[in-house]
C-alpha atoms as a PDB file:
ATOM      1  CA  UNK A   1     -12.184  27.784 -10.278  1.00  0.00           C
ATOM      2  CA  UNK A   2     -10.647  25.202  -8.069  1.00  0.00           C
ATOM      3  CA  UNK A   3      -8.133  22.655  -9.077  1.00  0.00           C
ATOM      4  CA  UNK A   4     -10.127  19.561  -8.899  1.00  0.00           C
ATOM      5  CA  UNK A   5     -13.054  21.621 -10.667  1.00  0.00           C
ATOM      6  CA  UNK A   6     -10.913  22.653 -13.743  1.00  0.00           C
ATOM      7  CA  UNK A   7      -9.812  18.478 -13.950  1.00  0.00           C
ATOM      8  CA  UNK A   8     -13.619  17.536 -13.776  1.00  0.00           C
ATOM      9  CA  UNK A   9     -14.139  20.253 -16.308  1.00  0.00           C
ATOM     10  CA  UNK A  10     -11.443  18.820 -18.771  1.00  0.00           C
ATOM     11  CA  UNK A  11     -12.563  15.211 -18.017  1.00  0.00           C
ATOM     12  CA  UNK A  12     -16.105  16.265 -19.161  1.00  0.00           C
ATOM     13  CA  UNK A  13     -14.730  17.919 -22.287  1.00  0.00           C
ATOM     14  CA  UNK A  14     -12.844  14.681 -23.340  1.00  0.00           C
ATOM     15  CA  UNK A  15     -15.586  12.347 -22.744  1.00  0.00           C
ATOM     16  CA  UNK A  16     -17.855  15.015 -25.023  1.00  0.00           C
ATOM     17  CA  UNK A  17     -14.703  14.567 -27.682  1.00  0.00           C
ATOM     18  CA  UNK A  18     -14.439  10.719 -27.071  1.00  0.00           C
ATOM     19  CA  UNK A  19     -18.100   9.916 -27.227  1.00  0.00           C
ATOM     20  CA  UNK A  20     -18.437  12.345 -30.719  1.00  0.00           C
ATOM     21  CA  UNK A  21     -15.611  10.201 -32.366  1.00  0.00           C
ATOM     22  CA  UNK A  22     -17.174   6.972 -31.167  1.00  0.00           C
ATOM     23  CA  UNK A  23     -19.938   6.960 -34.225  1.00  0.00           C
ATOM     24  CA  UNK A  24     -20.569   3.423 -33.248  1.00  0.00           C
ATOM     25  CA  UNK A  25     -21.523   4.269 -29.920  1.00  0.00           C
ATOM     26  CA  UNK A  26     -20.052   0.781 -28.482  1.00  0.00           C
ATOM     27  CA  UNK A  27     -18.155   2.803 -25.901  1.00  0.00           C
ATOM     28  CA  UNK A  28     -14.577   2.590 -27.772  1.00  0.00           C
ATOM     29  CA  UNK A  29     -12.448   3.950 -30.789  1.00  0.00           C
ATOM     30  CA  UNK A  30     -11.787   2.243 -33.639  1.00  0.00           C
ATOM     31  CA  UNK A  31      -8.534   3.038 -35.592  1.00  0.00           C
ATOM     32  CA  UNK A  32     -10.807   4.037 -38.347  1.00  0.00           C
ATOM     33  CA  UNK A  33     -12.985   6.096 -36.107  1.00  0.00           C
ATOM     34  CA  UNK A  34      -9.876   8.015 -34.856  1.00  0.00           C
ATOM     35  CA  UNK A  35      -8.141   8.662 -38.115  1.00  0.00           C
ATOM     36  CA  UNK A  36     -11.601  10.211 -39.550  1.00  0.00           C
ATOM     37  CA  UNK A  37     -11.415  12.845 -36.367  1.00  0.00           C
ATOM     38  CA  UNK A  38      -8.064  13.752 -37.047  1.00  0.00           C
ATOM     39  CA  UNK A  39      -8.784  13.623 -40.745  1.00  0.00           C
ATOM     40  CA  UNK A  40     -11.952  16.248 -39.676  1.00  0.00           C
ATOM     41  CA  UNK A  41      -9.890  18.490 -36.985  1.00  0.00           C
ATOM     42  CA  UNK A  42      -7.038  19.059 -39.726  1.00  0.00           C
ATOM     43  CA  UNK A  43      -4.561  17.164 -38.024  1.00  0.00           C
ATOM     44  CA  UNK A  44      -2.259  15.638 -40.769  1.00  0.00           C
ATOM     45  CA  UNK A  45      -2.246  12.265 -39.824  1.00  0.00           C
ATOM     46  CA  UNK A  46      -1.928   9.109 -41.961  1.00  0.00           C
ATOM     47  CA  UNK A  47      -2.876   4.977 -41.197  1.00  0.00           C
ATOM     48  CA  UNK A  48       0.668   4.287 -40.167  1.00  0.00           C
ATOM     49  CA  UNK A  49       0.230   7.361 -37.674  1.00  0.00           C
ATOM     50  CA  UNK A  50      -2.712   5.941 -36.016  1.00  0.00           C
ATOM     51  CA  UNK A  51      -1.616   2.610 -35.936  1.00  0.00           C
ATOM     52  CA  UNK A  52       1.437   3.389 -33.893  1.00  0.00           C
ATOM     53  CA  UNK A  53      -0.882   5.322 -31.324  1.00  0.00           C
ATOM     54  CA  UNK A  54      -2.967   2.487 -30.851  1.00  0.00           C
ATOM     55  CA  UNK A  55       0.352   0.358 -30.165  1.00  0.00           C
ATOM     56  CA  UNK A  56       1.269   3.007 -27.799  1.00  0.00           C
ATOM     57  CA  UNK A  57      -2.167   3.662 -26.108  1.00  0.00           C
ATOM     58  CA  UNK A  58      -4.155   0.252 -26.215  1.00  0.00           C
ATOM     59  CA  UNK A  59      -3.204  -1.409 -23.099  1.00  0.00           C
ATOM     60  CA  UNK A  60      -5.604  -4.344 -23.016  1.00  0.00           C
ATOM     61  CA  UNK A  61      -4.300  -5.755 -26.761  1.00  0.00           C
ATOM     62  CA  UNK A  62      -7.804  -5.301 -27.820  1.00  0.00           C
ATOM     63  CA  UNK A  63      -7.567  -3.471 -31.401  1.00  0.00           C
ATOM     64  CA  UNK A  64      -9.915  -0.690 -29.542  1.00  0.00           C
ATOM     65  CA  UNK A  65      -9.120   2.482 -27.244  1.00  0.00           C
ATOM     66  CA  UNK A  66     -11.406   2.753 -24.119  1.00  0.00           C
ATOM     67  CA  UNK A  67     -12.109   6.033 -22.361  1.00  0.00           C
ATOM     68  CA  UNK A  68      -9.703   4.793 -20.301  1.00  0.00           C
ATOM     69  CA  UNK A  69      -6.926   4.209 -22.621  1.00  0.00           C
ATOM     70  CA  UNK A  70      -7.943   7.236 -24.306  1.00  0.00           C
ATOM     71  CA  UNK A  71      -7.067   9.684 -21.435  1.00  0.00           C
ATOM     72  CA  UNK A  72      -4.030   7.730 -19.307  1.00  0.00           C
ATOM     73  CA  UNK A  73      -6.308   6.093 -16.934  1.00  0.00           C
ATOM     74  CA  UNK A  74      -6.083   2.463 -15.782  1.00  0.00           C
ATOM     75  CA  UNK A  75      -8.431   0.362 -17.355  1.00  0.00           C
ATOM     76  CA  UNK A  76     -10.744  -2.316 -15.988  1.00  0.00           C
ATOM     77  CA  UNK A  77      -8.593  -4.869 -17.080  1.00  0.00           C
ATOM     78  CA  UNK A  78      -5.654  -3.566 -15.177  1.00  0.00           C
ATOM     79  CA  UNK A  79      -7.694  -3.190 -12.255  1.00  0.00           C
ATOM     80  CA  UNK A  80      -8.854  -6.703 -12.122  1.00  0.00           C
ATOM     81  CA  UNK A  81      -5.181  -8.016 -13.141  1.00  0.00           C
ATOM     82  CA  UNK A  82      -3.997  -6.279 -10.441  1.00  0.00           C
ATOM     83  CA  UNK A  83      -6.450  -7.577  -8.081  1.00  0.00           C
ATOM     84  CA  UNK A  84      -5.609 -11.086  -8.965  1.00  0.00           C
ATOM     85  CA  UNK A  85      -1.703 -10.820  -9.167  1.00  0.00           C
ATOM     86  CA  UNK A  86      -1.516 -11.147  -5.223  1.00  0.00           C
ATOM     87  CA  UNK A  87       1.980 -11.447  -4.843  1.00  0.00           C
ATOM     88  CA  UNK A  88       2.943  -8.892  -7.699  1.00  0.00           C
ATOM     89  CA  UNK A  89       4.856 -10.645 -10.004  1.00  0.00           C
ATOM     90  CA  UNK A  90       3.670  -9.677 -12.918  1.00  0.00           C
ATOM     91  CA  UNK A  91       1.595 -12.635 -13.421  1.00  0.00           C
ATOM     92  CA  UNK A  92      -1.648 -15.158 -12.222  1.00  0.00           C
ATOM     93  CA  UNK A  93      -1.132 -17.889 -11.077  1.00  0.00           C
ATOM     94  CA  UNK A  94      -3.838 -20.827 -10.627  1.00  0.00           C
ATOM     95  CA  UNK A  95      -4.223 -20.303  -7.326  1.00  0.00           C
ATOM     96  CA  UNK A  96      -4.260 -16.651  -7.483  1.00  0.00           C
ATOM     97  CA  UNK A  97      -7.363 -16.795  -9.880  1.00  0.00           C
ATOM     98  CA  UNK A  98      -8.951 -19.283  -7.910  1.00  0.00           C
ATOM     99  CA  UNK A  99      -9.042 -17.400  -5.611  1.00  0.00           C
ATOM    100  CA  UNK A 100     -11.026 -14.837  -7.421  1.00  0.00           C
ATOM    101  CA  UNK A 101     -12.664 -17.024  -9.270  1.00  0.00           C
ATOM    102  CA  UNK A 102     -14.213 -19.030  -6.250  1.00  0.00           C
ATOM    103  CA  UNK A 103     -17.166 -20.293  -8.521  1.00  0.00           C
ATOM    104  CA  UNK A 104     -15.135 -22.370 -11.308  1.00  0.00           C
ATOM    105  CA  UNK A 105     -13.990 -25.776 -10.531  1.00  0.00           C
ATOM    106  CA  UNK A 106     -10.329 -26.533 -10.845  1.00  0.00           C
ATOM    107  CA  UNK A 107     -10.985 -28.782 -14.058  1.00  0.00           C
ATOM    108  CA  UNK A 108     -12.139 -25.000 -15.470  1.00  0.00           C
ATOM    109  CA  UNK A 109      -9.125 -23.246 -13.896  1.00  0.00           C
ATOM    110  CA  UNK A 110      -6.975 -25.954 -15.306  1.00  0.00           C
ATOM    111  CA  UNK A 111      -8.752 -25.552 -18.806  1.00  0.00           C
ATOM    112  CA  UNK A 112      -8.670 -22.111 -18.999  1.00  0.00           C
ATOM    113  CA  UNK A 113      -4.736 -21.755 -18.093  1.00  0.00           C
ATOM    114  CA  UNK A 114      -4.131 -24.475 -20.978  1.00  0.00           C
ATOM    115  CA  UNK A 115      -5.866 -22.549 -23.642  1.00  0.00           C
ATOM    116  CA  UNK A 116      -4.267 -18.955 -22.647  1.00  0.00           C
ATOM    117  CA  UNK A 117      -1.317 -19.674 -21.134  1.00  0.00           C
ATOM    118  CA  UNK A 118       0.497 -19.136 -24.362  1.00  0.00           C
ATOM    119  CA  UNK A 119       4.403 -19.265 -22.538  1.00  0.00           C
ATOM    120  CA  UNK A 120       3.992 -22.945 -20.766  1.00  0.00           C
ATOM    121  CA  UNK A 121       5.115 -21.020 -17.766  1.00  0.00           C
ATOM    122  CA  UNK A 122       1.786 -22.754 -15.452  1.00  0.00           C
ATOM    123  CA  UNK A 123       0.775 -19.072 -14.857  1.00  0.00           C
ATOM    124  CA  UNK A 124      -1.017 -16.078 -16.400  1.00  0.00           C
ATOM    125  CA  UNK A 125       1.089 -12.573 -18.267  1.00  0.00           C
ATOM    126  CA  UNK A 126      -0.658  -9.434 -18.741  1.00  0.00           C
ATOM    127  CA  UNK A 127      -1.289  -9.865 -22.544  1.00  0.00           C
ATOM    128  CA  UNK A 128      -2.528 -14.033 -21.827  1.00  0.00           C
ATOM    129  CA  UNK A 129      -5.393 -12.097 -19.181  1.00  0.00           C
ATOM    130  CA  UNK A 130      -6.287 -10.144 -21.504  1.00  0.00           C
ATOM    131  CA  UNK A 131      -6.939 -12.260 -24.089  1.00  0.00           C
ATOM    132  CA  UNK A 132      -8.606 -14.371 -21.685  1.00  0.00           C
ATOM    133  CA  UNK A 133     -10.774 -11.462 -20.522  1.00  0.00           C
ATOM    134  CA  UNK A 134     -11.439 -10.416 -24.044  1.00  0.00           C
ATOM    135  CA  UNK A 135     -13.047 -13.797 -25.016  1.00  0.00           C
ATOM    136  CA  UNK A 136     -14.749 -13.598 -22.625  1.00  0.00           C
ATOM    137  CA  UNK A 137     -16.412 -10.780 -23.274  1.00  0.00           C
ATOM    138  CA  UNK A 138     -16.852 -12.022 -26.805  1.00  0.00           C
ATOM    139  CA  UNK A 139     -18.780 -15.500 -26.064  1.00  0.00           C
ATOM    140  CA  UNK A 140     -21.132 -13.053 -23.671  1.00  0.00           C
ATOM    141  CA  UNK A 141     -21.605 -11.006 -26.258  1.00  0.00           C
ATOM    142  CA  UNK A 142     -22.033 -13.533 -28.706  1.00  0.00           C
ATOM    143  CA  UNK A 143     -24.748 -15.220 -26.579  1.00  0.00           C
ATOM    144  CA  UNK A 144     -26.243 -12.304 -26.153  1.00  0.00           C
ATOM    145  CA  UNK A 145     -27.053 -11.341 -29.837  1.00  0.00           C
ATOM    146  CA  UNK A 146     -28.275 -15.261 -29.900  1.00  0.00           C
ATOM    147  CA  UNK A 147     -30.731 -14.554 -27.244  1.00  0.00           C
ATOM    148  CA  UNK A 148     -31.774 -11.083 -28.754  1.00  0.00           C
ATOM    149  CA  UNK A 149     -32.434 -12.717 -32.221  1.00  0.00           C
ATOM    150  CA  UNK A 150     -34.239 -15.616 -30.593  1.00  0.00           C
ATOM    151  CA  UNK A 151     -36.252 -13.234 -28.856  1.00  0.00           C
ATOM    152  CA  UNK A 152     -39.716 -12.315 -30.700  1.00  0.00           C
ATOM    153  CA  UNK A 153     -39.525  -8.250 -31.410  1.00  0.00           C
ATOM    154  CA  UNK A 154     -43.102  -6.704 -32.040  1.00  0.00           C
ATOM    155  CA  UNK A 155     -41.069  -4.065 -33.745  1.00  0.00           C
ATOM    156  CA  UNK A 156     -39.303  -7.059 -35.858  1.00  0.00           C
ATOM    157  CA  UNK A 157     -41.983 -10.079 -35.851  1.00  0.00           C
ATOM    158  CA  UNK A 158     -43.932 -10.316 -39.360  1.00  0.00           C
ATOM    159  CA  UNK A 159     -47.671 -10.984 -39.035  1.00  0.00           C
ATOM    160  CA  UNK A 160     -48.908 -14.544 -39.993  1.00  0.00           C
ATOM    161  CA  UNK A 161     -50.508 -13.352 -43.249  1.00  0.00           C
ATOM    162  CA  UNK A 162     -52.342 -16.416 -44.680  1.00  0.00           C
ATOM    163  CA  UNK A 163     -50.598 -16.990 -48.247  1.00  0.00           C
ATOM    164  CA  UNK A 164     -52.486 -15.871 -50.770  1.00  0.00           C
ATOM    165  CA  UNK A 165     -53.167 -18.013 -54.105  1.00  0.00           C
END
């Protein structure tokens, strides 16, 4: 078997591992989720254990390990931070995500960098993306479950039933 088939072969074999320990199927592990499969393997392994892998391992400061973070690869996040950091200084600046970001006005721009940039320093760090990226993703999810519960379900919707007296 060639090289590259043996690393598509292991790659398969830890998304089947990843996607068994993700019992909430929401396409990451939970500390809790990880310490119950090495808790099922036989790996001795204790809270403290897992919480120093996910210190180690979760890159985007979300609480949660991706596929991603799970196997060494760079993450979405790190892609896009990348993307943005033009001049590779480690951080965004406005113009930077601007530039990226052609749709938002600078009033937004200016609005967002005052509620994440946490340092003063007029520009964005990893960890301040991230947790700009990461509430993000939680008002669109948020809205989301607003629109689904808003939505009539005929597998959720009660029949008008006149009342009975």
């Amino acid at each position: 078997m060639s090289k590259k088939g043996r690393e598509e072969r292991h790659m398969k074999e830890l998304r089947d591992a990843f996607d068994a320990a993700d019992k909430d199927k929401d396409g990451k592990l939970s500390p809790q989720e990880w310490l119950q499969v090495l808790k099922i393997t036989g790996v001795d392994a204790n809270w403290d254990d897992v919480q120093q892998l996910f210190r180690e391992k979760d890159r985007d400061f979300d609480g949660y390990l991706s596929f991603e973070e799970f196997t060494g690869q760079e993450t979405k996040i790190e892609m896009a931070f990348k993307a943005m950091d033009k001049d590779g200084d480690g951080s965004i600046s406005k113009q930077e995500f601007k530039k990226v970001c052609k749709s938002l006005t600078n009033e937004q721009v200016t609005a967002a960098f005052n509620k994440f940039d946490k340092e003063g320093t007029g520009k964005l760090n990893y960890r301040e993306f991230c947790t700009l990226m990461h509430s993000r993703k939680e008002k669109n999810r948020k809205k989301s479950e607003q629109e689904t519960a808003n939505t009539p379900n005929a597998s959720t919707s009660k029949s008008a039933e006149p009342k009975k007296n």
